[in-house]
C-alpha atoms as a PDB file:
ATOM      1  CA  UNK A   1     117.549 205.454  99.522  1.00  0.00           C
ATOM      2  CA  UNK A   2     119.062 204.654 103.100  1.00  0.00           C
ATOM      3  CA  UNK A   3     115.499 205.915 104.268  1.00  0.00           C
ATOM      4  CA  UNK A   4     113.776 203.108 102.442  1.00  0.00           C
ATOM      5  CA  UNK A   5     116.022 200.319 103.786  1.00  0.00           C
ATOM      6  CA  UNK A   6     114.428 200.091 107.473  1.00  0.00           C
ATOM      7  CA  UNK A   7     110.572 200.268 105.572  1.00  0.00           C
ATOM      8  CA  UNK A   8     111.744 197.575 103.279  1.00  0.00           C
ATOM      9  CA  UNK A   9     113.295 194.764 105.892  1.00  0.00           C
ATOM     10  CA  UNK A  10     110.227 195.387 108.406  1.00  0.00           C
ATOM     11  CA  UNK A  11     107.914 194.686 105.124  1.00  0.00           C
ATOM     12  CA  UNK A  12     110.231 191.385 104.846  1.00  0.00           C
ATOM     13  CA  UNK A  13     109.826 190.793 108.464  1.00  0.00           C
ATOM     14  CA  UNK A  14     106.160 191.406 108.313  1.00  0.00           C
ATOM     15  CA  UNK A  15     105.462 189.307 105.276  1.00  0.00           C
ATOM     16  CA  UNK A  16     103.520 185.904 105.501  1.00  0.00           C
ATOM     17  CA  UNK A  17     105.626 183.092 105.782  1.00  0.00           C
ATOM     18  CA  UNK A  18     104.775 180.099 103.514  1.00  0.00           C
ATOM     19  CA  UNK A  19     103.778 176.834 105.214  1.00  0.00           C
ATOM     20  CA  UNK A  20     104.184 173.249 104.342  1.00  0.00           C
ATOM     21  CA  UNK A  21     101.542 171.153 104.747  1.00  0.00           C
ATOM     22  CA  UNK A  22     102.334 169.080 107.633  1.00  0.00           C
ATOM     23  CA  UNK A  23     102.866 172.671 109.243  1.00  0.00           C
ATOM     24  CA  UNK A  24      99.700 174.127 107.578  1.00  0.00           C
ATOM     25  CA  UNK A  25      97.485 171.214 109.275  1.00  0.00           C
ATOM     26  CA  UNK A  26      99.336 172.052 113.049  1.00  0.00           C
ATOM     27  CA  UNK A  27      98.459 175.488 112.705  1.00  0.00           C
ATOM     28  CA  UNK A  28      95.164 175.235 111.720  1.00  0.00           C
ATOM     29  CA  UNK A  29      92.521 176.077 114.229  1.00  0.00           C
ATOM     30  CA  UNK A  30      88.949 174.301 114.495  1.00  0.00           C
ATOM     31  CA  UNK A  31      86.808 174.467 111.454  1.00  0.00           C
ATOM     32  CA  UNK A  32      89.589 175.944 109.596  1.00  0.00           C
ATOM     33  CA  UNK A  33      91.049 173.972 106.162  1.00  0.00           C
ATOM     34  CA  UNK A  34      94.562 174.892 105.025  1.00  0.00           C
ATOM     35  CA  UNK A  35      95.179 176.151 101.397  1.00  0.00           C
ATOM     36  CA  UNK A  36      97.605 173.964  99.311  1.00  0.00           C
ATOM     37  CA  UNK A  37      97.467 175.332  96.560  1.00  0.00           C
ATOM     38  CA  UNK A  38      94.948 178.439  94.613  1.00  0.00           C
ATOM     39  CA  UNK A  39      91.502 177.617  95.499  1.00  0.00           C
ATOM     40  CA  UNK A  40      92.479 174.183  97.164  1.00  0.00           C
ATOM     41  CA  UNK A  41      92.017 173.369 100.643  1.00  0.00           C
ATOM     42  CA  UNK A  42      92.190 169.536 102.785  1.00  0.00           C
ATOM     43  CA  UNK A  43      89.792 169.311 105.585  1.00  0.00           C
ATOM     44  CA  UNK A  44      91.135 168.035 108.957  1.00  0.00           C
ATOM     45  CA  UNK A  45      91.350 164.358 109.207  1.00  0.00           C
ATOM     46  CA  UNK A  46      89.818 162.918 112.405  1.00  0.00           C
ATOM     47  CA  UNK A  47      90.209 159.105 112.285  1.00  0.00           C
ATOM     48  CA  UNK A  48      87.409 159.120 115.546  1.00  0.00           C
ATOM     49  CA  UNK A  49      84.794 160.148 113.288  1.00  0.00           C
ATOM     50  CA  UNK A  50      86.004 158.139 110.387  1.00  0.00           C
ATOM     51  CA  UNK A  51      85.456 155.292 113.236  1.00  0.00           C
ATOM     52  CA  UNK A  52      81.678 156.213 113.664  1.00  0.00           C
ATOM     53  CA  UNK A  53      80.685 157.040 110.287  1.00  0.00           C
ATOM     54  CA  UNK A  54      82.723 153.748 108.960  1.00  0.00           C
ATOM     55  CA  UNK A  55      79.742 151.870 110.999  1.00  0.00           C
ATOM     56  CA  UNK A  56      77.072 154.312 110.543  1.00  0.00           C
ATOM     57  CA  UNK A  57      77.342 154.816 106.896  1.00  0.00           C
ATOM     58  CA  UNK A  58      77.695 151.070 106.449  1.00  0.00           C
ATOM     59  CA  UNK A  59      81.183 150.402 104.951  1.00  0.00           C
ATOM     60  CA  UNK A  60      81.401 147.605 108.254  1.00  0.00           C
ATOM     61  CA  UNK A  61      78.147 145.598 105.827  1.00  0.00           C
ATOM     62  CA  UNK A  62      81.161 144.758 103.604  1.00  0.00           C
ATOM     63  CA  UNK A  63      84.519 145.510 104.693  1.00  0.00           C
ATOM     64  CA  UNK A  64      86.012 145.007 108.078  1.00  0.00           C
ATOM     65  CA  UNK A  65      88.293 146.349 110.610  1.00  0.00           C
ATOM     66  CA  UNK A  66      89.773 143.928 113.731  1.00  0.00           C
ATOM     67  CA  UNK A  67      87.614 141.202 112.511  1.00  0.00           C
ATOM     68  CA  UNK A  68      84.901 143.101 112.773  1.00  0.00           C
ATOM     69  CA  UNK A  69      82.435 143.851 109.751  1.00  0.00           C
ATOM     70  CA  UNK A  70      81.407 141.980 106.766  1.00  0.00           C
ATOM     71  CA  UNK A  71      84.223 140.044 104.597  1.00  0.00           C
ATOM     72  CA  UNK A  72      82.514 140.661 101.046  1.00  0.00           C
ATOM     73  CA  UNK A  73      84.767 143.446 100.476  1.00  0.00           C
ATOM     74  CA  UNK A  74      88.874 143.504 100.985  1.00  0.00           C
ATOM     75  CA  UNK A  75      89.303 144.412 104.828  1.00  0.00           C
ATOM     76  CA  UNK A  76      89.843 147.507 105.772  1.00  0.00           C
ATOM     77  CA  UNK A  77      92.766 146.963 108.361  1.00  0.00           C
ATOM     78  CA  UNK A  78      95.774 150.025 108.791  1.00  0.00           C
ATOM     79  CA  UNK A  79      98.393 146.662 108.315  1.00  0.00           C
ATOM     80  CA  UNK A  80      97.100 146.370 105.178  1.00  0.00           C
ATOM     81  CA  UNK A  81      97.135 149.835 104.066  1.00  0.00           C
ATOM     82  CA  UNK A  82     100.606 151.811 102.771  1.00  0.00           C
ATOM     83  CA  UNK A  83     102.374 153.441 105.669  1.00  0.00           C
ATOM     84  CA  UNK A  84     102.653 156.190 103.947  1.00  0.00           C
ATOM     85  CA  UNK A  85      99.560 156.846 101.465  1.00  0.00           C
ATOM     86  CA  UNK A  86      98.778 159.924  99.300  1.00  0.00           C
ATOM     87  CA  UNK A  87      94.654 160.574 100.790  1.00  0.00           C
ATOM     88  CA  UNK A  88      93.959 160.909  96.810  1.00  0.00           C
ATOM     89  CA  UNK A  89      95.205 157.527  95.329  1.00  0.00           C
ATOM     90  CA  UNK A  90      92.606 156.101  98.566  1.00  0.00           C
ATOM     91  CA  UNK A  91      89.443 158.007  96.840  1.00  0.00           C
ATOM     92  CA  UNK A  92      91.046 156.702  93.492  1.00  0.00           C
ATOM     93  CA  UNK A  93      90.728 153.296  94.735  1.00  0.00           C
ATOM     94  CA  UNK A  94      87.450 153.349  95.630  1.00  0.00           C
ATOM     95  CA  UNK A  95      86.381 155.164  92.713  1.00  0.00           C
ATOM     96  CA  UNK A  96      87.880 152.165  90.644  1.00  0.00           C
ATOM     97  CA  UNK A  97      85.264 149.860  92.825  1.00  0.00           C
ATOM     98  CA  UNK A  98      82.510 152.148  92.481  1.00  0.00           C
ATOM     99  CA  UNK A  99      80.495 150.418  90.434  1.00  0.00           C
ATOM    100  CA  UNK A 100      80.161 147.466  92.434  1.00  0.00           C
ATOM    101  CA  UNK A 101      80.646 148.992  95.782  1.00  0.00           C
ATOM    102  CA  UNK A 102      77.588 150.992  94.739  1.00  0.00           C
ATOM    103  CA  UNK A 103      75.496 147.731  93.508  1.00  0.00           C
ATOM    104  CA  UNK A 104      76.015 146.376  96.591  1.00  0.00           C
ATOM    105  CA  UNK A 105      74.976 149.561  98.489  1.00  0.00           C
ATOM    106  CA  UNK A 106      71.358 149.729  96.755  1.00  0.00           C
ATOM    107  CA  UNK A 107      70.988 146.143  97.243  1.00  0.00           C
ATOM    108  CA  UNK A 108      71.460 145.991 101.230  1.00  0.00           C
ATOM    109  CA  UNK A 109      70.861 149.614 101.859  1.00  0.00           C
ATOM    110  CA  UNK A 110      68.471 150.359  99.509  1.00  0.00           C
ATOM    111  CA  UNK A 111      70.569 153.394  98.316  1.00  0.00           C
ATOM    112  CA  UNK A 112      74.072 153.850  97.740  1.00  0.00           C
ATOM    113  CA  UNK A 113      75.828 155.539 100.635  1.00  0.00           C
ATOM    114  CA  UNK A 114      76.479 159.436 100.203  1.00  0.00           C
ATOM    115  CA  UNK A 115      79.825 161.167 101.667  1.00  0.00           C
ATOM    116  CA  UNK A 116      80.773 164.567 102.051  1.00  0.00           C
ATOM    117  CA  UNK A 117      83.751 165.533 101.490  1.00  0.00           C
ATOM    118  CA  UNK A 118      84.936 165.821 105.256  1.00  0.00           C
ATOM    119  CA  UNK A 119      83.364 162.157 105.843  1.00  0.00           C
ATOM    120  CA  UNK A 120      85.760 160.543 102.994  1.00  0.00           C
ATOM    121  CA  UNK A 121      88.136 162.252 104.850  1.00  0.00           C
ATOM    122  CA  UNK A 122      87.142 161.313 108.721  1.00  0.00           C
ATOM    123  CA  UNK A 123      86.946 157.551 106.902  1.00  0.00           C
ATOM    124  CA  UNK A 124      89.977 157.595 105.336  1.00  0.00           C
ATOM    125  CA  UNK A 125      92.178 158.639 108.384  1.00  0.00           C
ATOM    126  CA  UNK A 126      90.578 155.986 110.131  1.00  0.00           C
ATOM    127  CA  UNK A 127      91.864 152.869 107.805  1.00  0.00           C
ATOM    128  CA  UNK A 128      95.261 154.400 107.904  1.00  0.00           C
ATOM    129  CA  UNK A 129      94.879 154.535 111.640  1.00  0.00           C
ATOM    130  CA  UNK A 130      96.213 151.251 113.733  1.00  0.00           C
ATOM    131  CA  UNK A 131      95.978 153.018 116.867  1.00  0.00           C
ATOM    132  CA  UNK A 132      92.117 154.563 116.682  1.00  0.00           C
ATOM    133  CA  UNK A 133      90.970 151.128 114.587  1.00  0.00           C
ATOM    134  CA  UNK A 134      91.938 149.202 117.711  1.00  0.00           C
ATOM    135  CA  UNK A 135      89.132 150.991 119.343  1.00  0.00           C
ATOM    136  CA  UNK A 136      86.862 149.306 116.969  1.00  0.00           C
ATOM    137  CA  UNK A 137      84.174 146.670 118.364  1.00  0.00           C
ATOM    138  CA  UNK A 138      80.573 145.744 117.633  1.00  0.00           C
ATOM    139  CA  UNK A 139      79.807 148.160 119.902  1.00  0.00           C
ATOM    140  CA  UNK A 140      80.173 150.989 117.479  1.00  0.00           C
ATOM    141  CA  UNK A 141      77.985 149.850 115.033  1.00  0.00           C
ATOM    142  CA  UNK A 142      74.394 151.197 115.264  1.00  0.00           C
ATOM    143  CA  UNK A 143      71.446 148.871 115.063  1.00  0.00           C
ATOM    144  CA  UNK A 144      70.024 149.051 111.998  1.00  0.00           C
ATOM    145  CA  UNK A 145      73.253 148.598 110.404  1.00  0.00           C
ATOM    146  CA  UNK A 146      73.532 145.417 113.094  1.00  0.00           C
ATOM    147  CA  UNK A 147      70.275 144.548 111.849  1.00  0.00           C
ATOM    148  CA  UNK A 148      71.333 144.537 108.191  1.00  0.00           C
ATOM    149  CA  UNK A 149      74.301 142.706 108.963  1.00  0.00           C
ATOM    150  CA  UNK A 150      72.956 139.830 110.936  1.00  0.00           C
ATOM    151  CA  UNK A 151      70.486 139.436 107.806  1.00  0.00           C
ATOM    152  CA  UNK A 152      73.160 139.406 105.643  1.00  0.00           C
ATOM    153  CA  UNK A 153      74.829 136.464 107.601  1.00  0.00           C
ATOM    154  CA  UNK A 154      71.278 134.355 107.416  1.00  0.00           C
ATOM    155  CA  UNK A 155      70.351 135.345 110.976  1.00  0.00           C
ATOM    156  CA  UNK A 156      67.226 136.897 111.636  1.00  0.00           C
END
């Protein structure tokens, strides 16, 4: 029995060590998504990207950030968003305006915009993101999407 004490506290030692998620996300290396729970994992967050693909997918046609972007849509500003938000209830919001968000998408895009999964993410982080959405001009939008948008304001 005394034997099996040293085997048993090294197993303890060795054992993995449960990680919240805040502590999950720092640890994570590139490309890698943490597990929350069985079978569920959150891709990293990268409010850049969100920045780009929030122009280049064409959210900017109807919402906007710093002014910047189309005003048929509620803006898309961090000071409007919940400090603290749950990344969830922000794809259950828009899944409450799909219907007309996706009207609107065939009707100036032709098509209704697809996401992955990591670009809902990338988007989201940006609209909670004062800091990276002050980075935000015309310059980022690309110019078909400036194209679309100028038609959409009678120019053109």
């Amino acid at each position: 029995m005394n034997n099996r004490l040293p085997v048993l506290l090294l197993l303890l030692l060795a054992a993995p060590v449960g990680l919240s998620p805040a502590a999950a996300q720092q640890a994570m290396t590139e490309g890698d998504m943490p597990m929350m729970a069985t079978g569920i994992v959150l891709p990293r967050m990268d409010a850049a990207a969100g920045r780009q693909l929030f122009a280049a997918k064409g959210c900017v046609l109807c919402h906007s950030v710093n002014g910047v972007g189309g005003q048929d849509a509620p803006p898309m500003d961090a000071e409007y968003m919940d400090a603290m938000m749950n990344p969830f209830d922000f794809a259950a919001g828009m899944w409450r305006g799909s219907e007309a968000m996706v009207a609107l998408q065939r009707d100036e895009l032709g098509d209704q915009i697809e996401l992955t999964g990591q670009e809902l993410a990338d988007i989201t982080a940006f609209v909670h993101d004062a800091e990276e959405q002050k980075r935000f001009t015309e310059a980022d939008i690309p110019a078909p999407i400036a194209a679309l948008m100028m038609k959409m304001d009678g120019g053109e």
